[in-house]
N, C-alpha and C. Protein backbone atom coordinates (compact mmCIF):
# COMPACT_ATOMS: atom_id res chain seq x y z
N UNK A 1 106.34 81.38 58.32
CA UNK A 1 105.20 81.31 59.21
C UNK A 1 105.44 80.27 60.30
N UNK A 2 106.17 79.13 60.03
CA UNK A 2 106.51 77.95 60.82
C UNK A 2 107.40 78.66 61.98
N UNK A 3 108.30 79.55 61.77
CA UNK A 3 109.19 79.87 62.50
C UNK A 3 108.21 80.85 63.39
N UNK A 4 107.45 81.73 63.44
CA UNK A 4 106.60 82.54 64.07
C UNK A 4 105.89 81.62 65.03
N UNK A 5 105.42 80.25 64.42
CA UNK A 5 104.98 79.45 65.67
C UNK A 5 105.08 78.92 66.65
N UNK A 6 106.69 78.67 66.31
CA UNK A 6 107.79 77.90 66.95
C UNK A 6 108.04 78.95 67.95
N UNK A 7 108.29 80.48 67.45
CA UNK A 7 108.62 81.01 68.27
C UNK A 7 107.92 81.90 69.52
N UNK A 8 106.45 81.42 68.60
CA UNK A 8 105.53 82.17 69.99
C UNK A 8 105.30 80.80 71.23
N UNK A 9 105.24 79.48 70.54
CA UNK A 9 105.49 78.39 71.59
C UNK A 9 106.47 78.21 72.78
N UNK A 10 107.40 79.13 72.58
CA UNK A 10 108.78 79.00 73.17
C UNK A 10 108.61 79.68 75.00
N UNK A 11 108.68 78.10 75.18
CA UNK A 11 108.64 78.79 77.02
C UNK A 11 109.46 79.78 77.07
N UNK A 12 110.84 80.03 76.70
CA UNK A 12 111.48 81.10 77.44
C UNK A 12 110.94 82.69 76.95
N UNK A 13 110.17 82.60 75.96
CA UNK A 13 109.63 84.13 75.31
C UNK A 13 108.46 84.23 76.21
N UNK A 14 107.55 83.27 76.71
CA UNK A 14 106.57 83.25 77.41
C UNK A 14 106.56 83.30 79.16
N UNK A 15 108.28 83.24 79.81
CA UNK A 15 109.20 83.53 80.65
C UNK A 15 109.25 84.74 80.77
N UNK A 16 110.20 85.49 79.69
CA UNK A 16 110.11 86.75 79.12
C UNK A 16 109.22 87.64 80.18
N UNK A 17 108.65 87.46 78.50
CA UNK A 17 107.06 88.41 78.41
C UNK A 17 106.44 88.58 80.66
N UNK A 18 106.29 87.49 81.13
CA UNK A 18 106.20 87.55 82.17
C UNK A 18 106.67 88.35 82.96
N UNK A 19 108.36 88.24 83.00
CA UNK A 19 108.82 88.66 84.15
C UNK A 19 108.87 90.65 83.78
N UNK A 20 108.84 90.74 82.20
CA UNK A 20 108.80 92.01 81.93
C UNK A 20 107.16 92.24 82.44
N UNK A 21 106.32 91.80 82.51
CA UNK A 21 104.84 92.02 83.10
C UNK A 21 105.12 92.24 84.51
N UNK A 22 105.64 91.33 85.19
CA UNK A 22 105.77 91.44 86.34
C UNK A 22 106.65 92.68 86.85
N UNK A 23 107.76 92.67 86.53
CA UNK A 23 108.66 94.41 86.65
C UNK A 23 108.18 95.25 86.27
N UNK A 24 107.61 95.58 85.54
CA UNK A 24 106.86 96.77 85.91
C UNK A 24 105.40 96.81 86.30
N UNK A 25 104.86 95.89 86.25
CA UNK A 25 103.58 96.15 87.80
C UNK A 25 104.04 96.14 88.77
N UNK A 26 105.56 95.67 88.98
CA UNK A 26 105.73 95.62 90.45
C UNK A 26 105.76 97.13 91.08
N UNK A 27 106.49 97.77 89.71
CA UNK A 27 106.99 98.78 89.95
C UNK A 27 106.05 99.69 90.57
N UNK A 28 104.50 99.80 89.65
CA UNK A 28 103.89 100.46 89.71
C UNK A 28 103.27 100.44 91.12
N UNK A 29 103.06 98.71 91.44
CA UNK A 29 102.43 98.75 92.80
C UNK A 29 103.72 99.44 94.00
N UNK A 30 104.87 99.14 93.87
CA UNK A 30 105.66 100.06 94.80
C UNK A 30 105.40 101.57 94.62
N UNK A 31 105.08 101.97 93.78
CA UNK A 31 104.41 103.45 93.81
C UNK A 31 103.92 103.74 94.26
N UNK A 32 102.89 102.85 94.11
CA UNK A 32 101.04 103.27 94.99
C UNK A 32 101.63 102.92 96.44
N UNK A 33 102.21 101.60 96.75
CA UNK A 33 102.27 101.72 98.35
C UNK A 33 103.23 102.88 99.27
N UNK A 34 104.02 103.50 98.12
CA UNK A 34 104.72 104.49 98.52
C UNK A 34 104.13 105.93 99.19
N UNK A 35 102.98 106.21 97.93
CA UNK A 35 101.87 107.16 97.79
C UNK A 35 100.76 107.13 98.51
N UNK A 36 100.67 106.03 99.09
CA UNK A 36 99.53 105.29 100.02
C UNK A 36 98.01 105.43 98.94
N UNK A 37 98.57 105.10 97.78
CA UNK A 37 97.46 105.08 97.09
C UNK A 37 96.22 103.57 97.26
N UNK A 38 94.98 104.10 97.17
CA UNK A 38 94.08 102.64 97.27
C UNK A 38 93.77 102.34 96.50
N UNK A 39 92.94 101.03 96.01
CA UNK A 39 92.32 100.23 95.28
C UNK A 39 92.79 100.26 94.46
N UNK A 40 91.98 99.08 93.87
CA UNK A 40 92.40 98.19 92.74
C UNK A 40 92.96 98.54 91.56
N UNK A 41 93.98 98.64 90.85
CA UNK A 41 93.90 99.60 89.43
C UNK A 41 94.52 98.38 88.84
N UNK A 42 94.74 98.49 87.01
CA UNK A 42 94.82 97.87 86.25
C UNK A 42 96.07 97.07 86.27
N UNK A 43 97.39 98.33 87.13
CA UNK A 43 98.70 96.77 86.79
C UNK A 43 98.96 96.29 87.87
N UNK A 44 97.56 96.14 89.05
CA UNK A 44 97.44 94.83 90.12
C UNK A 44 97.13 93.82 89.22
N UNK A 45 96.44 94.18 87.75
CA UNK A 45 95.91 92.48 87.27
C UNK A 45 96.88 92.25 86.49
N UNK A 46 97.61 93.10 85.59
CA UNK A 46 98.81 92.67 85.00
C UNK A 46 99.66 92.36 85.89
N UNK A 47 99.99 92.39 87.14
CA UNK A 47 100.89 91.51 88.13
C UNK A 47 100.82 90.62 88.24
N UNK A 48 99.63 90.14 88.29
CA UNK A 48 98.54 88.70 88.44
C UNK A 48 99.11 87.78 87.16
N UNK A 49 98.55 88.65 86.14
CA UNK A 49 99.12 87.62 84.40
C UNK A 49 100.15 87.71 84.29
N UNK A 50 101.22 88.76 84.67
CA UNK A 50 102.66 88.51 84.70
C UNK A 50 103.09 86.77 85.35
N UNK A 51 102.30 87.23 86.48
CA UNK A 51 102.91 85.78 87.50
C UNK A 51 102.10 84.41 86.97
N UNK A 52 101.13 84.63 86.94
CA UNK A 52 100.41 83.00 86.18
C UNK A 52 101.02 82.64 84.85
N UNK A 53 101.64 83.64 83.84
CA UNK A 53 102.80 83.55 82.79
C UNK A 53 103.42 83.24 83.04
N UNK A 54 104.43 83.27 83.82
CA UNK A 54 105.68 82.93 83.81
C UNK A 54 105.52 81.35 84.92
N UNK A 55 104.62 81.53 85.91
CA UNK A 55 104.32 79.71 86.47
C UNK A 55 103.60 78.78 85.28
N UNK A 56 103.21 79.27 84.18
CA UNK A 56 102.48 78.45 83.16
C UNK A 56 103.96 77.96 82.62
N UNK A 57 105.22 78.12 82.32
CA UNK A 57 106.35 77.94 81.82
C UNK A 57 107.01 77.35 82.74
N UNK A 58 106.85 77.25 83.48
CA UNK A 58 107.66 76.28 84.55
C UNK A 58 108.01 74.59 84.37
N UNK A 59 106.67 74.07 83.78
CA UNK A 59 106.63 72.64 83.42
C UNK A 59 107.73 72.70 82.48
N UNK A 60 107.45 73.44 81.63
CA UNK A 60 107.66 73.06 80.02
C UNK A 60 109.52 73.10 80.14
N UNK A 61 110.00 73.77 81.50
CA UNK A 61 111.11 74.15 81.36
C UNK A 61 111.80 73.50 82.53
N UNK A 62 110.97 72.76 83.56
CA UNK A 62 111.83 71.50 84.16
C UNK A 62 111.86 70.31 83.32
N UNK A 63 110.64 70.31 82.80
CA UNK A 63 110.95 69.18 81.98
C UNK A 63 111.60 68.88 80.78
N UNK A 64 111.95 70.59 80.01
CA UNK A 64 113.23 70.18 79.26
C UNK A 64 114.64 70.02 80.17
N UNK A 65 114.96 70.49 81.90
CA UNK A 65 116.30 70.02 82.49
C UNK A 65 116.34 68.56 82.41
N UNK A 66 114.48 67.88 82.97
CA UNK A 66 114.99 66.42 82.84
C UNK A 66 115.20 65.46 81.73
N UNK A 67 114.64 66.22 80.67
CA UNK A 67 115.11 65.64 79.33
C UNK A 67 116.87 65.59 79.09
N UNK A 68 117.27 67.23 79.35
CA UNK A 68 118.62 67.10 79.22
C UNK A 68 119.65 66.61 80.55
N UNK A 69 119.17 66.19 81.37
CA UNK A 69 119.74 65.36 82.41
C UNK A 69 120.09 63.71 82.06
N UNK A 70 118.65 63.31 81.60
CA UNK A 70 118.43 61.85 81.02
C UNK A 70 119.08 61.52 79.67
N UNK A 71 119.56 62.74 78.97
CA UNK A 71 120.27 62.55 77.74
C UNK A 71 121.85 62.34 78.13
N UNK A 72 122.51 63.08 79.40
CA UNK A 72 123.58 63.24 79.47
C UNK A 72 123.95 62.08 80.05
N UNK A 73 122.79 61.55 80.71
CA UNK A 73 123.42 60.19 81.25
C UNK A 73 123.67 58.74 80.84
């Protein structure tokens, strides 16, 4: 169970998960602008949580470079 926690904590799965959110809403929205389709549909907001996912991981993952910067030195 410890390991399941560890591993849903893990910026890079939460990286992941993102950028796979983000590729394919992107996809979908290149569809619609292809199709000249309008309004709002559902994977404009999964584009949205794709991208606030993967900027929520950003800290967690400069600040392990400057951890391992400050170790090497």
């Amino acid at each position: 169970m410890q390991a399941l926690r560890k591993l849903m904590a893990s910026p890079w799965l939460h990286i992941l998960l993102g950028l796979i959110l983000l590729v394919s809403a992107g996809m979908e929205i290149r569809d619609d602008i292809q199709n000249a389709v309008q309004g709002v549909k559902a994977h404009h907001g999964v584009f949205v949580f794709g991208l606030f996912h993967i900027l929520k991981t950003l800290p967690d993952i400069f600040e392990g470079i400057e951890d391992i910067q400050k170790s090497g030195e």
